[in-house]
N, C-alpha and C. Protein backbone atom coordinates (compact mmCIF):
# COMPACT_ATOMS: atom_id res chain seq x y z
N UNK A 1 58.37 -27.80 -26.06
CA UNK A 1 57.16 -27.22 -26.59
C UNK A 1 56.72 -26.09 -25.66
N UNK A 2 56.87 -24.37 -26.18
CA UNK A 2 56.28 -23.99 -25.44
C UNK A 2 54.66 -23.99 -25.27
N UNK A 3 54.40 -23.73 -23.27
CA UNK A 3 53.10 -23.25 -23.15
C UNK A 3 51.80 -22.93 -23.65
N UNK A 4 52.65 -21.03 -24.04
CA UNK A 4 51.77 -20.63 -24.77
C UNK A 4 52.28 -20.40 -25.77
N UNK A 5 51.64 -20.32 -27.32
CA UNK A 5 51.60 -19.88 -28.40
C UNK A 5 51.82 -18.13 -28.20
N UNK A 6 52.62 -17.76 -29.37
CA UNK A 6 52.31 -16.46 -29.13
C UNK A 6 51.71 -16.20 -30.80
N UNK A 7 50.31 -14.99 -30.37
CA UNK A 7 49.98 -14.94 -31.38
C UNK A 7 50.13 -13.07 -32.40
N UNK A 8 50.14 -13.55 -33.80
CA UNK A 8 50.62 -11.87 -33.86
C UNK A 8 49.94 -11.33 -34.78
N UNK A 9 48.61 -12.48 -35.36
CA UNK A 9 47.52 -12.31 -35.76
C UNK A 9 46.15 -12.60 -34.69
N UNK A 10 45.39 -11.52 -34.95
CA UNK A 10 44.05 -11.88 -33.83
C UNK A 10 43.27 -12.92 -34.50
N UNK A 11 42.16 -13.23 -34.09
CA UNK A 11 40.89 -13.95 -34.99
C UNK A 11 40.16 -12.29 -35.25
N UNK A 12 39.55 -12.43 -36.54
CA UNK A 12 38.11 -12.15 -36.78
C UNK A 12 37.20 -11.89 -35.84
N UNK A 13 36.87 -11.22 -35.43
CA UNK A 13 35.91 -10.91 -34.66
C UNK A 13 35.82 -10.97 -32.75
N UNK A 14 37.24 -10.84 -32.53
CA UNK A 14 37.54 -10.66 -31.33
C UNK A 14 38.22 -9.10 -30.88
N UNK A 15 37.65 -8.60 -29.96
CA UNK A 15 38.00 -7.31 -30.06
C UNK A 15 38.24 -6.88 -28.74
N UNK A 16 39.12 -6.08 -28.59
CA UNK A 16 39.95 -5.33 -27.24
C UNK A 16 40.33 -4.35 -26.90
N UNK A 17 40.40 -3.79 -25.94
CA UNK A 17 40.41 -2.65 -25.59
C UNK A 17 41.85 -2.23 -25.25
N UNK A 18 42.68 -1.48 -25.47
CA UNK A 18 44.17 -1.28 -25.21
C UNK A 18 44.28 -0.41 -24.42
N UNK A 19 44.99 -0.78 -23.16
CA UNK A 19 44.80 0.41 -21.78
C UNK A 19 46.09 1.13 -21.86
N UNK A 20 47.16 0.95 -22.73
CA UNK A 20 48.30 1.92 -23.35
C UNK A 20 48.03 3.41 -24.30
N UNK A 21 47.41 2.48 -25.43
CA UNK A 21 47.21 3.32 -26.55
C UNK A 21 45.69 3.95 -26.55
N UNK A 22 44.73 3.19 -25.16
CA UNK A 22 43.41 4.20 -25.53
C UNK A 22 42.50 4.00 -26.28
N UNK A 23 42.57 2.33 -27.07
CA UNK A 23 42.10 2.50 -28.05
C UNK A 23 41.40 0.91 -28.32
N UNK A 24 40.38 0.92 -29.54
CA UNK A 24 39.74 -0.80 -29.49
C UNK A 24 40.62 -1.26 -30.93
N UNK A 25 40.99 -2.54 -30.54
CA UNK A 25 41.59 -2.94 -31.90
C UNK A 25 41.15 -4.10 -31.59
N UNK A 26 40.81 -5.02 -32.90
CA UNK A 26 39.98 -6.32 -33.58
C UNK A 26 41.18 -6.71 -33.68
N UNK A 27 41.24 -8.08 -33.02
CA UNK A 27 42.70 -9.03 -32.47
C UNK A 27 43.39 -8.56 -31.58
N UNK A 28 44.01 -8.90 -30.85
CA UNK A 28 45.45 -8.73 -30.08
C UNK A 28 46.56 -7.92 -30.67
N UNK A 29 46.62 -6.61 -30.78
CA UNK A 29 48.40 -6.53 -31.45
C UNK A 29 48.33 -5.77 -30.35
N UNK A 30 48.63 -5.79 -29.11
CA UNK A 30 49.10 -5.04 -28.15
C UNK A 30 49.14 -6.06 -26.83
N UNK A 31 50.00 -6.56 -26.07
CA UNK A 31 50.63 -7.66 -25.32
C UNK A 31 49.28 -7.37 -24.02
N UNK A 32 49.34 -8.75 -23.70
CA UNK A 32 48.06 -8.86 -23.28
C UNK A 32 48.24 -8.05 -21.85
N UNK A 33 48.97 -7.79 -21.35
CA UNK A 33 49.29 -6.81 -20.15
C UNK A 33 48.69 -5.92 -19.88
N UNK A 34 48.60 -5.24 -21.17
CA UNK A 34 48.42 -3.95 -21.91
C UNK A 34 46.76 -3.77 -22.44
N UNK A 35 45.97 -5.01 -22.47
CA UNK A 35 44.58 -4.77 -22.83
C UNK A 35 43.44 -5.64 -21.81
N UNK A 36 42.21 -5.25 -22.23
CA UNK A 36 40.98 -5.74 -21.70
C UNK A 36 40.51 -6.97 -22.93
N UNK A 37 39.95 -8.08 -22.51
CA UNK A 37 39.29 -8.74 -23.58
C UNK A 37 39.62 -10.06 -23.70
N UNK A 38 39.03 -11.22 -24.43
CA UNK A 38 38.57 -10.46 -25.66
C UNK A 38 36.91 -10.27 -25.03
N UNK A 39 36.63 -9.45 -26.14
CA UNK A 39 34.73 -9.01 -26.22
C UNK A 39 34.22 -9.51 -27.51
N UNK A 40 33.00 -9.49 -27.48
CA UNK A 40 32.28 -10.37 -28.99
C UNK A 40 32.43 -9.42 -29.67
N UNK A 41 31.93 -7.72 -29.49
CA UNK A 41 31.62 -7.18 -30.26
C UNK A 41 32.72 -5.88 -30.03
N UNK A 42 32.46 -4.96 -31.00
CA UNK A 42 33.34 -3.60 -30.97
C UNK A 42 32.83 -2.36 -29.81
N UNK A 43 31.16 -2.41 -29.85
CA UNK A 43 30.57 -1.65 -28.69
C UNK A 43 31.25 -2.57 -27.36
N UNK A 44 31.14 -3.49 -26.81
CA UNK A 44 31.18 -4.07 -25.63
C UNK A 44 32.96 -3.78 -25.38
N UNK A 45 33.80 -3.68 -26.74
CA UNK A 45 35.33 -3.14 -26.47
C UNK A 45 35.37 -1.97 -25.98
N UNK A 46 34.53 -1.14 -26.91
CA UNK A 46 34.41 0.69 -26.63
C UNK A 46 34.24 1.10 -25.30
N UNK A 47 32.98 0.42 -24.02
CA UNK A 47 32.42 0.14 -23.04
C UNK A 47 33.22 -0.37 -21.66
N UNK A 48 34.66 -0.70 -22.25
CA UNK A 48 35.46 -1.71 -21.30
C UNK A 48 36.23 -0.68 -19.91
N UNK A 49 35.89 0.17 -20.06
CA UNK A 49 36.33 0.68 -18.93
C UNK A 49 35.36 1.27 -18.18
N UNK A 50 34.24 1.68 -18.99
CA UNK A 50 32.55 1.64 -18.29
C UNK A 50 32.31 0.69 -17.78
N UNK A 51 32.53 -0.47 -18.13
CA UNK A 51 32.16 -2.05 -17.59
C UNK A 51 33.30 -2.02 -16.05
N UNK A 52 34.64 -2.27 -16.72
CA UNK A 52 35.24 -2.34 -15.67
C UNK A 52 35.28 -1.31 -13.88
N UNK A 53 34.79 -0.38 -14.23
CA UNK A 53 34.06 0.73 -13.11
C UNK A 53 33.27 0.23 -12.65
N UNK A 54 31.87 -0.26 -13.04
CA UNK A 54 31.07 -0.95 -12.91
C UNK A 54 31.53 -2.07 -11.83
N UNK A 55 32.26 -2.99 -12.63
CA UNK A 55 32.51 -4.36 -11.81
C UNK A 55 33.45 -3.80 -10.15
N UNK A 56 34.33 -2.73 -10.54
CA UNK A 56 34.76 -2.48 -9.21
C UNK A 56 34.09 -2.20 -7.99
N UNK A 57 32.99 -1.31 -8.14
CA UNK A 57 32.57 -0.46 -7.63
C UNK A 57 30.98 -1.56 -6.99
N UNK A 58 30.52 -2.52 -7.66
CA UNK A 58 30.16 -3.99 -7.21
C UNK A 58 31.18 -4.53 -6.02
N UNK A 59 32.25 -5.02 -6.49
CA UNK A 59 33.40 -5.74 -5.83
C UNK A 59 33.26 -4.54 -4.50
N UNK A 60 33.50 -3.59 -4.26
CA UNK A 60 34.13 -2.72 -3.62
C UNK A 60 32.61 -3.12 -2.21
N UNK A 61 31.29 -3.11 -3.07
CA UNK A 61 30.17 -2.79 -2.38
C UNK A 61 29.96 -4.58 -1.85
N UNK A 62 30.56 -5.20 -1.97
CA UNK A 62 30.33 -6.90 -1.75
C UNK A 62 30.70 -7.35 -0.74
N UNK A 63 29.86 -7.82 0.44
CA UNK A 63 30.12 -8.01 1.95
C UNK A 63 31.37 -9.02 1.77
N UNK A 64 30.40 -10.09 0.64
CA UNK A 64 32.23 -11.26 0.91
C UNK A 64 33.63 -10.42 0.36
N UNK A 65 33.32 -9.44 0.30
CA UNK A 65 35.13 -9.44 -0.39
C UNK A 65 35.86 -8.42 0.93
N UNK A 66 34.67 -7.83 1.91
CA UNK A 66 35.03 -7.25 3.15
C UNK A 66 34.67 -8.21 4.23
N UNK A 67 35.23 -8.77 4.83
CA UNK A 67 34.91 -9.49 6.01
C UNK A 67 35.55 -9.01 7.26
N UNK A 68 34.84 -9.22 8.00
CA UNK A 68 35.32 -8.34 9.65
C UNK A 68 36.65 -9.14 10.14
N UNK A 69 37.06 -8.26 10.73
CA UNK A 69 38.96 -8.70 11.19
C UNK A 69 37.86 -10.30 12.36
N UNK A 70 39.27 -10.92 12.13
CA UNK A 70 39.08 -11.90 13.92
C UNK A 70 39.24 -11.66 14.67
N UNK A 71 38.32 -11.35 15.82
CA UNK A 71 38.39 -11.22 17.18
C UNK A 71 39.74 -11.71 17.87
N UNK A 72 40.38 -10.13 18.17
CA UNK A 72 41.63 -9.63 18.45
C UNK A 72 42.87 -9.64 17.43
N UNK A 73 42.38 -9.71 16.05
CA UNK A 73 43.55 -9.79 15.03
C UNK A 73 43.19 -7.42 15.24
N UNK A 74 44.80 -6.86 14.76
CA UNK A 74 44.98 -5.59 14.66
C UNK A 74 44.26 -5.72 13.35
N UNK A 75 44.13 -4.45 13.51
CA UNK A 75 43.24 -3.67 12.47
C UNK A 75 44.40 -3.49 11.11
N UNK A 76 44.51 -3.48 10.02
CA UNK A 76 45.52 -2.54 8.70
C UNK A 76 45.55 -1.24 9.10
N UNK A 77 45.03 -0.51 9.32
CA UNK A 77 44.14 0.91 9.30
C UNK A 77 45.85 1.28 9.88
């Protein structure tokens, strides 16, 4: 039995953003590699790379995700 199911119909009202083609399509037909989602609505698909900027640029500014080296570990730099 596999895992996962693969699916090659979406549901109704699930919608995604395709980081290949550029574009929002209602269901999955583009391998999930390849998209953002799912989102409830078609605006919040349209938005997904506004959003995702957003969340980086949070992450980027977030003390826990920078923590100071250990006293005498080398620097990356």
């Amino acid at each position: 039995m596999p895992l996962f199911k693969k699916r090659t119909v979406g549901k109704p009202g699930e919608w995604y953003y395709c980081l290949e083609h550029k574009k929002v399509e209602e269901g999955p037909e583009c391998p999930a590699k390849d998209r953002f989602g799912p989102y409830a609505t078609r605006a919040e698909a349209e938005h997904a790379m506004q959003t995702a900027r957003e969340r980086n640029l949070q992450w980027e500014n977030d003390p826990k995700w920078h923590d100071a080296p250990a006293a005498g570990a080398p620097d990356d730099d």
